[in-house]
Structure formats: C-alpha cells, structure tokens
N, C-alpha and C. Protein backbone atom coordinates (compact mmCIF):
# COMPACT_ATOMS: atom_id res chain seq x y z
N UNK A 1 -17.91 -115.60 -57.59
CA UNK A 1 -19.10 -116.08 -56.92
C UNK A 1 -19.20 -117.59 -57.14
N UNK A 2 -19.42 -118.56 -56.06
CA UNK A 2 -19.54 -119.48 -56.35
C UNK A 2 -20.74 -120.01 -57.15
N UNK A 3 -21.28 -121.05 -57.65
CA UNK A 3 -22.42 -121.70 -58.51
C UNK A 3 -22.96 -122.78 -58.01
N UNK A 4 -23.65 -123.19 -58.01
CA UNK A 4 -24.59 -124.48 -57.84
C UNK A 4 -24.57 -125.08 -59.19
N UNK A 5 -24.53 -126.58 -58.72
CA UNK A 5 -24.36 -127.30 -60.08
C UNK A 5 -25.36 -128.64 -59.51
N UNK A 6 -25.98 -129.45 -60.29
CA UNK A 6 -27.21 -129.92 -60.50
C UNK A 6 -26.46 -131.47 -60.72
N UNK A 7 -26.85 -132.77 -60.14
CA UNK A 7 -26.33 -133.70 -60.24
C UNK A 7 -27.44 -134.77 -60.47
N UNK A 8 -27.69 -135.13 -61.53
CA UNK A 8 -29.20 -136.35 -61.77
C UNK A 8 -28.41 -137.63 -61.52
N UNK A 9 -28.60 -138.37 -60.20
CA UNK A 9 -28.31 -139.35 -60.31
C UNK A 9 -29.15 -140.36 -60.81
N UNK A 10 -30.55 -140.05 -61.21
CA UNK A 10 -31.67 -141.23 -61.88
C UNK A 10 -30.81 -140.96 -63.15
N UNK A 11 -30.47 -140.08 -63.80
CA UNK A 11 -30.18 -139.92 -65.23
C UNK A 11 -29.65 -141.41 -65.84
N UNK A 12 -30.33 -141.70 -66.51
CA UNK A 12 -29.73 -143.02 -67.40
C UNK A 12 -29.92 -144.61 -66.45
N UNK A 13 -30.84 -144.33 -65.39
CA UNK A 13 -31.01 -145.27 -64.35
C UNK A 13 -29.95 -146.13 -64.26
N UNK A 14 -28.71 -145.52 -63.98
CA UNK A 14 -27.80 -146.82 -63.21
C UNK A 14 -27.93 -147.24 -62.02
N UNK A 15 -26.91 -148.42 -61.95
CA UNK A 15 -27.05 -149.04 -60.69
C UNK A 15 -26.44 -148.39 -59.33
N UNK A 16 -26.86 -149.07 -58.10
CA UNK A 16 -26.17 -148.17 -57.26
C UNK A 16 -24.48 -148.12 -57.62
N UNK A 17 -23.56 -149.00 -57.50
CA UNK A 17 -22.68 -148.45 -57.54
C UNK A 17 -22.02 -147.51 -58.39
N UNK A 18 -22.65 -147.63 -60.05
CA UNK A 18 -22.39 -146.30 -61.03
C UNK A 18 -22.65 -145.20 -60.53
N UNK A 19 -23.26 -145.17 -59.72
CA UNK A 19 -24.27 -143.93 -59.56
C UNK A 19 -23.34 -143.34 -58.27
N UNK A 20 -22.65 -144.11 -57.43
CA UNK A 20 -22.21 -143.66 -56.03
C UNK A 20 -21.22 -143.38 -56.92
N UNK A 21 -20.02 -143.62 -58.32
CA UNK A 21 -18.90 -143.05 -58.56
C UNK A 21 -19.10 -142.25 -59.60
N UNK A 22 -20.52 -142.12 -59.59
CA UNK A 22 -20.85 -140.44 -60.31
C UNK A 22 -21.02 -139.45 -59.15
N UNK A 23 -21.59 -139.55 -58.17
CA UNK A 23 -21.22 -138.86 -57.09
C UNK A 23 -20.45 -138.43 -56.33
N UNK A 24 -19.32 -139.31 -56.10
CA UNK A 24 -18.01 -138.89 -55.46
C UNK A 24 -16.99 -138.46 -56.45
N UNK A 25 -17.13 -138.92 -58.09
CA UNK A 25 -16.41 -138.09 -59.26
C UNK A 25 -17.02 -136.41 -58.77
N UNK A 26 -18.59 -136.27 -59.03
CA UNK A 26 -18.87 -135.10 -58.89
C UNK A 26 -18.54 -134.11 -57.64
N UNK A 27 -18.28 -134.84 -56.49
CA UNK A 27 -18.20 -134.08 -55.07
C UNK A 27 -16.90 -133.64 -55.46
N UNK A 28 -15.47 -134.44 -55.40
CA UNK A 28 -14.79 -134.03 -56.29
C UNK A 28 -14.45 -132.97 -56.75
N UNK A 29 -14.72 -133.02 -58.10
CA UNK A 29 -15.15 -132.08 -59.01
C UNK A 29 -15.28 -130.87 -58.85
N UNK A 30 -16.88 -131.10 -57.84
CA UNK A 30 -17.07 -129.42 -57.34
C UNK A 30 -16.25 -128.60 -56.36
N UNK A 31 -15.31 -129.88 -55.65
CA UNK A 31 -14.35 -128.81 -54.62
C UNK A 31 -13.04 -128.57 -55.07
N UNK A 32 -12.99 -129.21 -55.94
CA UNK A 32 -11.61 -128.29 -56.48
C UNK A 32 -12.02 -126.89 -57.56
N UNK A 33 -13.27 -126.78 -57.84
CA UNK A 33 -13.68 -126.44 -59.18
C UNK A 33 -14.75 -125.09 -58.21
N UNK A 34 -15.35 -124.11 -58.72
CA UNK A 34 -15.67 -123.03 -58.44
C UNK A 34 -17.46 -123.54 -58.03
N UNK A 35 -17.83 -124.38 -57.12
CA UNK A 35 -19.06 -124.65 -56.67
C UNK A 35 -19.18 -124.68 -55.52
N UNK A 36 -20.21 -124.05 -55.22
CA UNK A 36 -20.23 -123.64 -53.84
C UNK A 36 -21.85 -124.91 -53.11
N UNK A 37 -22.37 -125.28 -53.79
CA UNK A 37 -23.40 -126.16 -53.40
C UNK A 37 -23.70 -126.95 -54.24
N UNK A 38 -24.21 -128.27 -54.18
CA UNK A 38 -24.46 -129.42 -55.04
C UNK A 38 -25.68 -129.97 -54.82
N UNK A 39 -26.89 -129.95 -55.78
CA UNK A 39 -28.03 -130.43 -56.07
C UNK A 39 -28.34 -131.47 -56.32
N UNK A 40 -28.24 -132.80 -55.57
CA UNK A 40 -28.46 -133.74 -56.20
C UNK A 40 -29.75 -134.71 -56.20
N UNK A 41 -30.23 -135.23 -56.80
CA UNK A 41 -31.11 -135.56 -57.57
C UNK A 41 -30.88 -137.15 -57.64
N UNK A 42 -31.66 -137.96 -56.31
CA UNK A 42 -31.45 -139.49 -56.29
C UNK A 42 -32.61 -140.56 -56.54
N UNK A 43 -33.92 -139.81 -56.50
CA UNK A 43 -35.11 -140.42 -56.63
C UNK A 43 -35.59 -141.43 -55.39
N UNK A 44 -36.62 -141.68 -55.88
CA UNK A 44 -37.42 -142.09 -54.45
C UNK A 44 -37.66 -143.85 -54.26
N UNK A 45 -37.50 -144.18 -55.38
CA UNK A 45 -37.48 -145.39 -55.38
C UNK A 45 -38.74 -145.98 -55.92
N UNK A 46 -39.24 -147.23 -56.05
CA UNK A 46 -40.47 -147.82 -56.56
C UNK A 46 -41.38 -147.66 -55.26
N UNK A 47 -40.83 -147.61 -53.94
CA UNK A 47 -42.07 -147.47 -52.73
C UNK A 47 -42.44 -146.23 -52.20
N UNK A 48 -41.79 -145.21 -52.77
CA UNK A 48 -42.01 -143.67 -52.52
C UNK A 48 -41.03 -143.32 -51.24
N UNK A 49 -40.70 -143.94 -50.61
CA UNK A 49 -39.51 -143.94 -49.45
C UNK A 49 -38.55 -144.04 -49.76
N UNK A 50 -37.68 -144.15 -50.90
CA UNK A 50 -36.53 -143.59 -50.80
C UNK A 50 -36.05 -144.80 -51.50
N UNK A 51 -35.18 -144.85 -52.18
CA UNK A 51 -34.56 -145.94 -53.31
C UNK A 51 -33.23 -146.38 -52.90
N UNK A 52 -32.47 -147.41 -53.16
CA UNK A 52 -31.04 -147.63 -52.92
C UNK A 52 -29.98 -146.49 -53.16
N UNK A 53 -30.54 -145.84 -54.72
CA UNK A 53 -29.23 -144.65 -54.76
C UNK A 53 -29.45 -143.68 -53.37
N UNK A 54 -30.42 -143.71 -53.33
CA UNK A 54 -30.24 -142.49 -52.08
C UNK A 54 -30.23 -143.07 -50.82
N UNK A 55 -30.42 -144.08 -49.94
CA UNK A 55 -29.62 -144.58 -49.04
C UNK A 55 -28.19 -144.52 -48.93
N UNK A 56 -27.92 -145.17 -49.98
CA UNK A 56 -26.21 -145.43 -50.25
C UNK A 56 -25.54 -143.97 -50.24
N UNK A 57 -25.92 -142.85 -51.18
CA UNK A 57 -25.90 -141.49 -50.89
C UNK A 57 -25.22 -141.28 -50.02
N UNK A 58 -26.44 -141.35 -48.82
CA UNK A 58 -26.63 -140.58 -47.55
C UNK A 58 -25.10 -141.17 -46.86
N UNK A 59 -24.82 -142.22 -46.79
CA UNK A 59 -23.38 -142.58 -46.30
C UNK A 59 -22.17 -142.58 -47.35
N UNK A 60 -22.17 -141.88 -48.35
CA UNK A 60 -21.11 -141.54 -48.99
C UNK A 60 -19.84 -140.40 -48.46
C-alpha cells in the first residue's frame, strides 16, 4: 500500500532556494520509494497570500 509522507517546508525557515532542494530531494525520494502522495507544507507568507516558498513551489 502506498503512504503519504508529510513535507514542512517552513521547518527551520529556510530560504527559497533551500527549501526548493528540499523539495525536489523529497519528490525524488518519494518516487522511487513506496509513496503514493506528498503533503507539503509551504506557508503563507507575512501577507496571508502566499509566501515565496510557495510560489516558487508551484513551478517546480
């Protein structure tokens, strides 16, 4: 059965680009590896609309 696995990209507030090669390490990761969906977790930013990690995200 595949798993869901949980990805905090606020964790440890890095910058965007740490944060985009914790994400594509993790995408990665989960497709060679037994995960069937990925939770990730980019935060909203200081204006409630959405922060750089998760822009940058969205075009990863």
């Amino acid at each position: 059965m595949k798993r869901l696995k949980e990805i905090n990209l606020e964790d440890g507030k890095p910058t965007v680009a740490d944060a985009l090669i914790i994400l594509k390490s993790s995408i990665n990761n989960a497709k060679s590896g037994n995960v069937g969906c990925l939770y990730i977790i980019h935060g909203y930013g200081s204006s409630g609309k959405g922060g750089a990690i998760r822009d940058k995200a969205r075009h990863c």
